[in-house]
N, C-alpha and C. Protein backbone atom coordinates (compact mmCIF):
# COMPACT_ATOMS: atom_id res chain seq x y z
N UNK A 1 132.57 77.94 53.62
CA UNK A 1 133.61 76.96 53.78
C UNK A 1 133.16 75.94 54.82
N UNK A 2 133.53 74.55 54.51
CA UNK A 2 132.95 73.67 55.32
C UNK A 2 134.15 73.44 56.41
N UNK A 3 133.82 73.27 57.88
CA UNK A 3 134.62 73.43 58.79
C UNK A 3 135.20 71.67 59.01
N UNK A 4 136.73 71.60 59.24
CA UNK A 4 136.96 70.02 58.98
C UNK A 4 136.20 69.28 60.14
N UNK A 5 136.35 67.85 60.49
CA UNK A 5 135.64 67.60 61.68
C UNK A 5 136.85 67.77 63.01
N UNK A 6 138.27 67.26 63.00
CA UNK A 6 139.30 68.05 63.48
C UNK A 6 139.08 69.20 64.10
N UNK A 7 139.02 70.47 63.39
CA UNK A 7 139.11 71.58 63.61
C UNK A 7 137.57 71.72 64.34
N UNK A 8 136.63 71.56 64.40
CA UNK A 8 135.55 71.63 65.15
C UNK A 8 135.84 70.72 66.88
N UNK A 9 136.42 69.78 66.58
CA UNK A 9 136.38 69.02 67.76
C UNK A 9 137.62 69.94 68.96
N UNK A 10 138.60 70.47 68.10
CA UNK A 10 140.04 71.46 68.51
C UNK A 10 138.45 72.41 69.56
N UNK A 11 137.89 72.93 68.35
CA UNK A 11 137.39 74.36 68.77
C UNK A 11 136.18 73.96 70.10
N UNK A 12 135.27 72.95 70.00
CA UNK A 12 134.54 72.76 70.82
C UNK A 12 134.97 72.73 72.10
N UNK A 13 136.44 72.13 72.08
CA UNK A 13 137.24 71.65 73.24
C UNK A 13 137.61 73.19 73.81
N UNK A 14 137.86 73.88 72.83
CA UNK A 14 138.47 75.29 73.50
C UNK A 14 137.57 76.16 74.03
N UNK A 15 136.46 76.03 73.26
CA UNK A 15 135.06 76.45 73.75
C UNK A 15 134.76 76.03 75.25
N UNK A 16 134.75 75.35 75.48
CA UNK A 16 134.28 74.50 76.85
C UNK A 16 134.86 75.34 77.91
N UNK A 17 136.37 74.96 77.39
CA UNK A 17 137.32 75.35 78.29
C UNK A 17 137.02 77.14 78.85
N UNK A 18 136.53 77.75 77.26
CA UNK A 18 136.68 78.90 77.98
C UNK A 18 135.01 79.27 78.38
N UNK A 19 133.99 78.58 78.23
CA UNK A 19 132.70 78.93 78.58
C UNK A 19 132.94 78.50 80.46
N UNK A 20 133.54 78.07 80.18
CA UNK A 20 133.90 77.65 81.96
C UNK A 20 134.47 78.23 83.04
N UNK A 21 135.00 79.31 82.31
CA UNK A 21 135.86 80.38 82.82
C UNK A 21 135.07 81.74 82.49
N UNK A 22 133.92 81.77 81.87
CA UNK A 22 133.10 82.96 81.44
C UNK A 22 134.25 83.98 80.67
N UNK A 23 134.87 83.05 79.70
CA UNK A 23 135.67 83.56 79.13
C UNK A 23 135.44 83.81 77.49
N UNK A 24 134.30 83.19 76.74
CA UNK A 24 134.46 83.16 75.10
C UNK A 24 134.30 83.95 74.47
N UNK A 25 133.93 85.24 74.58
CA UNK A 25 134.07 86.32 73.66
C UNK A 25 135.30 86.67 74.11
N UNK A 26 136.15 86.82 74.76
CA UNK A 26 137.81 87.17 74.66
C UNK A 26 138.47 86.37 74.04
N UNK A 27 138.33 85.41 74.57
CA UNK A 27 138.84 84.23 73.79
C UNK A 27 138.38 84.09 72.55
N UNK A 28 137.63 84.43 71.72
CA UNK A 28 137.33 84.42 70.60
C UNK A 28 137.80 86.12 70.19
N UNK A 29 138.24 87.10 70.45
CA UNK A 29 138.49 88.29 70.16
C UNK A 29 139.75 87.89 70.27
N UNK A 30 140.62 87.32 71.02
CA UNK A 30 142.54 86.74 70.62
C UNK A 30 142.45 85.89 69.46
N UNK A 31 141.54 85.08 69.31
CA UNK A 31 141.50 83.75 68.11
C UNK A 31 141.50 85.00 66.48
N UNK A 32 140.47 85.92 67.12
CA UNK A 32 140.45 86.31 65.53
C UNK A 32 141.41 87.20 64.85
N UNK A 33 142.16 88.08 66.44
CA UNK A 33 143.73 88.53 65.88
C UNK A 33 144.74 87.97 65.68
N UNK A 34 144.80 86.86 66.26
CA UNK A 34 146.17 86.20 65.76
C UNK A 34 145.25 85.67 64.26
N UNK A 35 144.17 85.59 64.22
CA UNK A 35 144.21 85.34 62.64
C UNK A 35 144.35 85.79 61.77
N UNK A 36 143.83 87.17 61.78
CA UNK A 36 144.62 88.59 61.43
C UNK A 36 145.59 88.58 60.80
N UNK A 37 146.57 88.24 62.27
CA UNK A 37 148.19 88.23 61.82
C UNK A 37 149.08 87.03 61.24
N UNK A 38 148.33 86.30 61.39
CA UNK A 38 148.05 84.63 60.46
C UNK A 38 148.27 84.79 59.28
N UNK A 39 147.29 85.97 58.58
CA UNK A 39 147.17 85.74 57.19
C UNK A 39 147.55 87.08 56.43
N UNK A 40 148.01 88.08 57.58
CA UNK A 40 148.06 89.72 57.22
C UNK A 40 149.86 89.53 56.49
N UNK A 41 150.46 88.44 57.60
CA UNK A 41 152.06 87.87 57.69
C UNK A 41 152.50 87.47 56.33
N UNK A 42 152.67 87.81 55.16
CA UNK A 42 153.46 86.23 54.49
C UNK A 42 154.05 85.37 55.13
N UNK A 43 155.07 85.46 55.53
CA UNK A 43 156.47 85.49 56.38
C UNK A 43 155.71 84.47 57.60
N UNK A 44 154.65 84.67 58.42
CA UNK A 44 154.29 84.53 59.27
C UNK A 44 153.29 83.14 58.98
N UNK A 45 152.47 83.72 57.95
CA UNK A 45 151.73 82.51 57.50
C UNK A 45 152.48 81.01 56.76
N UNK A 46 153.82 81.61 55.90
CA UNK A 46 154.25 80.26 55.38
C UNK A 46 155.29 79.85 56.29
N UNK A 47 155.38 80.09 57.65
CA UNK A 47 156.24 79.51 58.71
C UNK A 47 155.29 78.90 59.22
N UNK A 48 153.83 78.91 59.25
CA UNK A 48 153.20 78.18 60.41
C UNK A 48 152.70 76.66 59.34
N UNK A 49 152.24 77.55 57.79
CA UNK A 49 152.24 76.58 56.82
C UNK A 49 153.10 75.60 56.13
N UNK A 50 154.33 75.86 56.81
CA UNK A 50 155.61 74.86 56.36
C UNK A 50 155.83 73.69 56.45
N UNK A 51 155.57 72.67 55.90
CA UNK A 51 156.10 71.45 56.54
C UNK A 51 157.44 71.14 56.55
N UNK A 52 158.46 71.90 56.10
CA UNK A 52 159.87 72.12 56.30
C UNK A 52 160.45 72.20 58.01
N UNK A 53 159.35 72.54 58.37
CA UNK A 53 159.64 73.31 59.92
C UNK A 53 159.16 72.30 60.83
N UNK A 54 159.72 71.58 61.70
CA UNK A 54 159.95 70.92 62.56
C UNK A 54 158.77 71.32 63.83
N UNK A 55 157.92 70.38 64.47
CA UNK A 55 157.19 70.55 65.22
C UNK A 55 157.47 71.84 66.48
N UNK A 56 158.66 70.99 66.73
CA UNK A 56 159.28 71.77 67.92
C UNK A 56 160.07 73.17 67.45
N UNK A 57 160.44 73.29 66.50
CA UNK A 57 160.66 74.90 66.27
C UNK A 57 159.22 75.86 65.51
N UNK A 58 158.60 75.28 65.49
CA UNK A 58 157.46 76.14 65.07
C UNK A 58 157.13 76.58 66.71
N UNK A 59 156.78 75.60 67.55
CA UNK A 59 155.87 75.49 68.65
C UNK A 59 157.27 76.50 69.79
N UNK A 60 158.19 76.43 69.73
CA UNK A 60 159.19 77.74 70.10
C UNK A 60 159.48 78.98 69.63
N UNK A 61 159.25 78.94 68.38
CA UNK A 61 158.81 80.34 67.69
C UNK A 61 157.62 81.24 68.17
N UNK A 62 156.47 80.50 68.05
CA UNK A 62 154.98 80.82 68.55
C UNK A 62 155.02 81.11 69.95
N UNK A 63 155.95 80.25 71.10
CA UNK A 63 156.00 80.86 72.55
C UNK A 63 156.69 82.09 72.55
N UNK A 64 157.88 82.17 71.78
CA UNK A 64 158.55 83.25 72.17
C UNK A 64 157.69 84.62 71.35
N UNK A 65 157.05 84.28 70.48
CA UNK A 65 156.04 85.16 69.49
C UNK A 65 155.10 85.97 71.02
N UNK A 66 154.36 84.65 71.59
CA UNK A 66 152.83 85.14 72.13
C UNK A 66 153.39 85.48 73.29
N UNK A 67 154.40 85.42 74.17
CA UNK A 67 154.72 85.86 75.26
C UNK A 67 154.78 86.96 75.66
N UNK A 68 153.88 87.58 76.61
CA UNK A 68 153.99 89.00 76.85
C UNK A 68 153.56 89.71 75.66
N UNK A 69 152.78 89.52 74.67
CA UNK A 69 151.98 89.97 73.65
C UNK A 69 150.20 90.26 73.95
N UNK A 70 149.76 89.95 75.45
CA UNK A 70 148.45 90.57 75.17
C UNK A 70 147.77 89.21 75.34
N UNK A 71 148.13 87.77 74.95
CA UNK A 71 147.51 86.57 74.80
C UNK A 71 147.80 85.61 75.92
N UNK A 72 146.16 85.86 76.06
CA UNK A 72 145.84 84.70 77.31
C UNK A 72 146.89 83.32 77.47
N UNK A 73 146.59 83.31 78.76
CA UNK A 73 147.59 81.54 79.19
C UNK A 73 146.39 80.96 78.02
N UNK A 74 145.72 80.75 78.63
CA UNK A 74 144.50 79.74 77.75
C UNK A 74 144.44 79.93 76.48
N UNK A 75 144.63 80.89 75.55
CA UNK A 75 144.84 80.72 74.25
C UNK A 75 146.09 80.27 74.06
N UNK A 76 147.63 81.20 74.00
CA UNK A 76 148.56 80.77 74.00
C UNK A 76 148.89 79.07 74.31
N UNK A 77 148.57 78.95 75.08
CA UNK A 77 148.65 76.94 75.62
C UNK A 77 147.89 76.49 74.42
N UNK A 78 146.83 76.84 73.96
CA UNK A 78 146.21 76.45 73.01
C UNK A 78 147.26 76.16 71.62
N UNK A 79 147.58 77.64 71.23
CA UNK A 79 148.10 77.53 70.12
C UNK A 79 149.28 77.15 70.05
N UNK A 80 149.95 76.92 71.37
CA UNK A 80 151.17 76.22 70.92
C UNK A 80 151.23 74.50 71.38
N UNK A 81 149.87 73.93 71.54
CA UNK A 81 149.59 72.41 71.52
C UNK A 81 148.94 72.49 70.37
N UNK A 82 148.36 73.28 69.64
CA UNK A 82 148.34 73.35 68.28
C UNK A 82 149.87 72.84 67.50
N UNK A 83 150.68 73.62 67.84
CA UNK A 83 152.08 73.90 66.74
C UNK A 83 152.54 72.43 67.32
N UNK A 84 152.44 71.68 69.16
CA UNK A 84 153.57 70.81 69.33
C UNK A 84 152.76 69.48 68.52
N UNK A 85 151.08 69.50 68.03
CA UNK A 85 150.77 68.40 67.36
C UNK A 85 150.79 68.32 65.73
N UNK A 86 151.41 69.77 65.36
CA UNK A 86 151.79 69.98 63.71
C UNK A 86 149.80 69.89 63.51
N UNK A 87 148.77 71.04 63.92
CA UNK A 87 147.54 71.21 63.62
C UNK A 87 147.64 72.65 63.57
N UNK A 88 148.27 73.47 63.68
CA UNK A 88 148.40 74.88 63.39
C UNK A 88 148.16 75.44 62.09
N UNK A 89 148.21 74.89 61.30
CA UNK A 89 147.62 74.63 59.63
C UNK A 89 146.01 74.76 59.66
N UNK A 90 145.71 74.18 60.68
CA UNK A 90 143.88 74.05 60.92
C UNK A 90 143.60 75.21 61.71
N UNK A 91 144.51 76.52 61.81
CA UNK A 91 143.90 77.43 63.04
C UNK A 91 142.62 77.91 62.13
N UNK A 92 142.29 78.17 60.79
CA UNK A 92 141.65 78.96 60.41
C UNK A 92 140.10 78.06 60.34
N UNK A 93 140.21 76.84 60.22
CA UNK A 93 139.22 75.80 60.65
C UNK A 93 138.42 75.54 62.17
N UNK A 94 139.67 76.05 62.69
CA UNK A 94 139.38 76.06 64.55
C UNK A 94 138.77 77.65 64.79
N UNK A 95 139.21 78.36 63.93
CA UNK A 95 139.10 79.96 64.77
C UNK A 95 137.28 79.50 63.71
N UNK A 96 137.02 79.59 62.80
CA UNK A 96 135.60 79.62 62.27
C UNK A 96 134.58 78.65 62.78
N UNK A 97 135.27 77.66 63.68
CA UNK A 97 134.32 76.43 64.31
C UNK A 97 134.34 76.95 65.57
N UNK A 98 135.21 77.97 66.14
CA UNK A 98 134.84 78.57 67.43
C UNK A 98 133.77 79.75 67.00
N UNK A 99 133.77 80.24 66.40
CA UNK A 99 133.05 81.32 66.05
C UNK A 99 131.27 80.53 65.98
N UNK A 100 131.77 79.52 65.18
CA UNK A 100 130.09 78.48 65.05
C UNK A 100 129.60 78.29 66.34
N UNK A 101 130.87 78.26 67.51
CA UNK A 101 130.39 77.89 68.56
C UNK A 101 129.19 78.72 69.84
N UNK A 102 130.02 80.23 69.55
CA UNK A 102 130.37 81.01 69.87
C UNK A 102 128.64 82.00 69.52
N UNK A 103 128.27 81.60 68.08
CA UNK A 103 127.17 81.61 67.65
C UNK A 103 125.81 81.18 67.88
N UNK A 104 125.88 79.32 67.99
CA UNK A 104 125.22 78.70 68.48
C UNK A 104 124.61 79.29 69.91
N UNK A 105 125.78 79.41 70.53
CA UNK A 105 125.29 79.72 72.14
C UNK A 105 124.63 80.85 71.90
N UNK A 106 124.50 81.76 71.48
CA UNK A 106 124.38 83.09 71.76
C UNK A 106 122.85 83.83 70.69
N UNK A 107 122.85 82.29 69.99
CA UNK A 107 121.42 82.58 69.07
C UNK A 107 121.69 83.20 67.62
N UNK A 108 123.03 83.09 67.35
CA UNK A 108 122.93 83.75 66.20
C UNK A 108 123.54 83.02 65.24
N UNK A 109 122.96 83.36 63.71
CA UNK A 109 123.26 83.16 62.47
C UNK A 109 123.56 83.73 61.57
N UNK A 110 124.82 83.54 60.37
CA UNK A 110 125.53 84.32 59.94
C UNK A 110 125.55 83.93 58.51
N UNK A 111 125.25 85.06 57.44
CA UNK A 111 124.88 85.00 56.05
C UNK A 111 125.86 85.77 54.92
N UNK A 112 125.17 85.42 53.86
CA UNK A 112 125.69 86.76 53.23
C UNK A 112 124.74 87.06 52.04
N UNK A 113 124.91 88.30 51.86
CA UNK A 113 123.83 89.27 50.84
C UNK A 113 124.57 89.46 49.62
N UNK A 114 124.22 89.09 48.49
CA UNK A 114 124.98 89.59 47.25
C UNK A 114 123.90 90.46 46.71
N UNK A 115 124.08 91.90 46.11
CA UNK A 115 123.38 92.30 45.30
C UNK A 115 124.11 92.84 44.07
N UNK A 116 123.28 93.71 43.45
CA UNK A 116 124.11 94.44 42.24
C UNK A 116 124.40 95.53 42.72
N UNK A 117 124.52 96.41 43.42
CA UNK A 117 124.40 97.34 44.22
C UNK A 117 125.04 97.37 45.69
N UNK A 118 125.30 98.45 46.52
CA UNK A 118 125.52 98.73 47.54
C UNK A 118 124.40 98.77 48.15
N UNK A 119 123.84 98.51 49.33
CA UNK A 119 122.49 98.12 49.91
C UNK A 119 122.70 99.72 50.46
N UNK A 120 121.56 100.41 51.20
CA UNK A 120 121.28 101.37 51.71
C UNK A 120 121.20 100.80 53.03
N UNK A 121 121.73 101.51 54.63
CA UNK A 121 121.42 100.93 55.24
C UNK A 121 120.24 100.57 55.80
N UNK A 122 119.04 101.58 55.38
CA UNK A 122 117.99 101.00 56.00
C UNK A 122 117.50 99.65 55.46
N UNK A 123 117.60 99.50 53.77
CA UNK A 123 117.55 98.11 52.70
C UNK A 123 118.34 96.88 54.10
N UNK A 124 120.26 96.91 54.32
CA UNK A 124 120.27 96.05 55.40
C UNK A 124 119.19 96.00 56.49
N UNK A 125 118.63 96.62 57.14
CA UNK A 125 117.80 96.65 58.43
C UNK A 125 116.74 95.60 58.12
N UNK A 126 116.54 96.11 56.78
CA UNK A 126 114.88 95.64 56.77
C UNK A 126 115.26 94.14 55.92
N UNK A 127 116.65 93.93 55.42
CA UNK A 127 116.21 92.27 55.06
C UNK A 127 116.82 91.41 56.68
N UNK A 128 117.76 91.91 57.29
CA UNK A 128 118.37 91.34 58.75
C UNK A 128 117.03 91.24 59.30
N UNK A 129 115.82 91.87 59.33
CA UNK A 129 114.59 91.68 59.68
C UNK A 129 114.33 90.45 59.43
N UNK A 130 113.43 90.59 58.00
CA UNK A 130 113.49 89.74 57.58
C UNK A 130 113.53 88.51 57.96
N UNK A 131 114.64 88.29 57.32
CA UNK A 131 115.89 86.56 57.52
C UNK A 131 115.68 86.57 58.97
N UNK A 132 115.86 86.99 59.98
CA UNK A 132 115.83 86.87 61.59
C UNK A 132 114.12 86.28 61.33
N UNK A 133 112.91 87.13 60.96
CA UNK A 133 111.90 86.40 60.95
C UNK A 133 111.48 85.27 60.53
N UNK A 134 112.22 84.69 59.96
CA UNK A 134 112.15 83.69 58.84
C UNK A 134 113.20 82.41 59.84
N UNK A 135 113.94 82.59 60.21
CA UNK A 135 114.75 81.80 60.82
C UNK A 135 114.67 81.65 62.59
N UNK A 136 114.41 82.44 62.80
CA UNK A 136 113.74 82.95 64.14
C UNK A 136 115.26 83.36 65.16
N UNK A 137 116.56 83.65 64.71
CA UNK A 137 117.71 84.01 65.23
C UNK A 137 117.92 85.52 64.88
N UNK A 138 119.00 85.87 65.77
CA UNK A 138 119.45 87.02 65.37
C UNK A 138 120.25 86.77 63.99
N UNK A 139 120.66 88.01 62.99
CA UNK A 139 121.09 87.45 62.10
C UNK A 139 122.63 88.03 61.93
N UNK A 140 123.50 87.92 61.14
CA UNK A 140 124.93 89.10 61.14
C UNK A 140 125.06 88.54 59.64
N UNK A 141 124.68 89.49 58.83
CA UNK A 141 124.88 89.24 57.50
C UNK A 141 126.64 90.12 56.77
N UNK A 142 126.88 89.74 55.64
CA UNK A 142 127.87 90.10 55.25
C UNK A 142 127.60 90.59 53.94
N UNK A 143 127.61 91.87 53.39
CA UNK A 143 127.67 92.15 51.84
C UNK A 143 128.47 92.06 51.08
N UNK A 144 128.18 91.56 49.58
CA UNK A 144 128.70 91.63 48.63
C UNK A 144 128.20 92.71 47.92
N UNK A 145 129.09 93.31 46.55
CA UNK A 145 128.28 93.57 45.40
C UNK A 145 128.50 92.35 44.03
N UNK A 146 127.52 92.16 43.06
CA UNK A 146 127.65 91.04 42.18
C UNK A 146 127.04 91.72 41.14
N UNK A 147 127.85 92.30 40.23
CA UNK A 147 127.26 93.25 39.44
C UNK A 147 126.56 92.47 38.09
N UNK A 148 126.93 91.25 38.41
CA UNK A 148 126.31 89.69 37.08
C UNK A 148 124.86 89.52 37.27
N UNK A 149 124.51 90.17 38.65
CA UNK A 149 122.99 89.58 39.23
C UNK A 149 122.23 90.87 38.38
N UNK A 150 120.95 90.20 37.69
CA UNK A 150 120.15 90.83 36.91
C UNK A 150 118.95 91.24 38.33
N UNK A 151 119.57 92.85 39.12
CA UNK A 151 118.13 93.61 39.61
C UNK A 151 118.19 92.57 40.86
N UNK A 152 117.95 92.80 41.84
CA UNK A 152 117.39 92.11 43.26
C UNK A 152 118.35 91.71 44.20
N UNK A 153 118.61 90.76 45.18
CA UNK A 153 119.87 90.03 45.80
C UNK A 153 119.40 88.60 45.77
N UNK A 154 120.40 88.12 46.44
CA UNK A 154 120.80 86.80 46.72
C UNK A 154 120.82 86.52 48.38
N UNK A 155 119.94 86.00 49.20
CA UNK A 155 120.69 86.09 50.52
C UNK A 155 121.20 84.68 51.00
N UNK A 156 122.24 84.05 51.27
CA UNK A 156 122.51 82.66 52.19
C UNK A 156 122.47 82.54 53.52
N UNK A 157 121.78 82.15 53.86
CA UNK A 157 121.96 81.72 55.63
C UNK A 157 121.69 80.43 56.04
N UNK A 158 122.59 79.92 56.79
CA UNK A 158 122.79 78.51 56.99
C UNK A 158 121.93 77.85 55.86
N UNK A 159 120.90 76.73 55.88
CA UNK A 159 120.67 76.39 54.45
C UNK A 159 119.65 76.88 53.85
N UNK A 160 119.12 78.33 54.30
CA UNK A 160 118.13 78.90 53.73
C UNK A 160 119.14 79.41 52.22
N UNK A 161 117.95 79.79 51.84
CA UNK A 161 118.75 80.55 50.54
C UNK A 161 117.42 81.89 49.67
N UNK A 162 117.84 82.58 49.92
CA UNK A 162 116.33 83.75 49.41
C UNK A 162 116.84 84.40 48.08
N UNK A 163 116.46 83.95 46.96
CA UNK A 163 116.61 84.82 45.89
C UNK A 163 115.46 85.88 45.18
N UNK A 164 115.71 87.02 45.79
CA UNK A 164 114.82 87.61 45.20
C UNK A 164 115.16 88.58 44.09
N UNK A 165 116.18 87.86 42.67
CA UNK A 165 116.22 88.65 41.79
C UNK A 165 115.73 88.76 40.65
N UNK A 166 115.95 89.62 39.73
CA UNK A 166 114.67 89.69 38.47
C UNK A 166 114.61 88.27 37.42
N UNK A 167 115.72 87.48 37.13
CA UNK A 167 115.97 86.44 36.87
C UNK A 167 115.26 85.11 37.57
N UNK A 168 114.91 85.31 38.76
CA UNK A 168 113.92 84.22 39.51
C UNK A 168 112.75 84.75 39.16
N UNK A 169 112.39 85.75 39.17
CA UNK A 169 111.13 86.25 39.12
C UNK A 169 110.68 86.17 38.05
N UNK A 170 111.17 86.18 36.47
CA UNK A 170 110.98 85.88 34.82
C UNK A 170 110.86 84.52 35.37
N UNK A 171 111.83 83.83 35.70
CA UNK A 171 111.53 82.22 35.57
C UNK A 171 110.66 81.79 36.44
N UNK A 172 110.15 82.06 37.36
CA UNK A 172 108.83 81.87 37.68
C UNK A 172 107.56 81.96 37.44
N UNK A 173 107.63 83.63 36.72
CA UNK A 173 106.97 83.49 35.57
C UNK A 173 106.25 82.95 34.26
N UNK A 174 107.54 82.62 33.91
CA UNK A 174 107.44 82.08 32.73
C UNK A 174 107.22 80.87 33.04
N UNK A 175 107.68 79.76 34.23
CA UNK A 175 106.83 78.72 35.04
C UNK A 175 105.26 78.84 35.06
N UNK A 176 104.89 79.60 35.93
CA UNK A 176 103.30 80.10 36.27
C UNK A 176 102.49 80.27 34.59
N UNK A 177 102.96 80.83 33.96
CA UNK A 177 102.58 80.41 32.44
C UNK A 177 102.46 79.45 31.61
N UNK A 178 103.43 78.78 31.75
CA UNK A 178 103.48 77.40 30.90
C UNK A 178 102.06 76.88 32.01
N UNK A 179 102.36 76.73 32.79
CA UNK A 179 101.60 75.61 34.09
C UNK A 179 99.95 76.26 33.05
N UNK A 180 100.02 77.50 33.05
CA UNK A 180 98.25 77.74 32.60
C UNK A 180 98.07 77.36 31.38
N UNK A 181 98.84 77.32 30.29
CA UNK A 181 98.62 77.33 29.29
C UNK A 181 98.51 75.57 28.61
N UNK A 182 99.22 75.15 29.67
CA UNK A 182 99.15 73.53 29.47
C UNK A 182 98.33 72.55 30.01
């Protein structure tokens, strides 16, 4: 998902704020439960998604919500100048552009693996290898299964892309052939 430019500029700003305070992995561990409960909510999610709902009663709902719930001044202030500018709609844009942020600093890059199959964990070890060698970051991959993929995986990471399934490998083939025969 592409992150809006909004929601990156929200998150950089919150970033700052809390790299300044040697605060961003907490602050990013509150961002990702209230997202949790963001999207775990019906009820919860189409009140914040409403445009029925009035700036100022969303942004009083959400104080009386986060109060004494566990959530930082610094997030809380956050999310409810979120709700008083009607951008609370973008938390899920802000919580994944903090996470980019959050990443960046810290050297790491984040993918995902489709195969036909359940990977074994040593199979994860050795492609997180891999992709980390190839990219030169730590990596945090995510599995799929894709039971359409003919034999091998699929891996994405930022704009790498590694297909090593039996379907690339025929058509390469069958590339490398024509090329001799012509």
């Amino acid at each position: 998902m592409s992150v809006s430019e909004v929601a990156t500029r929200y998150a950089v700003a919150l970033h700052s704020l809390a790299k300044e305070k040697g605060i961003e992995e907490k602050t990013l561990q509150e961002l990702r439960a209230l997202g949790d409960l963001f999207n775990k909510d019906k009820d919860i999610y189409d009140f914040i998604h409403s445009p029925l709902i009035v700036a100022a009663s969303r942004e009083a709902a959400l104080k009386a919500a986060l109060d004494g719930n566990g959530v930082s001044e610094d997030v809380s202030n956050f999310i409810l100048m979120l709700a008083r500018k009607n951008r609370i709609a973008a938390f899920e844009g802000i919580l994944e552009a903090y996470q980019n942020q959050v990443d960046i600093e810290n050297g790491v890059t984040r993918g995902i693996v489709r195969s036909v199959s359940v990977l074994s964990p040593e199979e994860r070890v050795a492609i997180e290898k891999k992709i980390s060698d190839v990219t030169g970051k730590r990596v945090i991959l995510n599995y799929t299964e894709e039971p359409n993929l003919i034999g091998g995986l699929i891996a994405q990471v930022g704009s790498y892309t590694f297909d090593d399934t039996l379907t690339t490998h025929l058509s390469r083939l069958k590339e490398d052939l024509n090329r001799r025969t012509h």
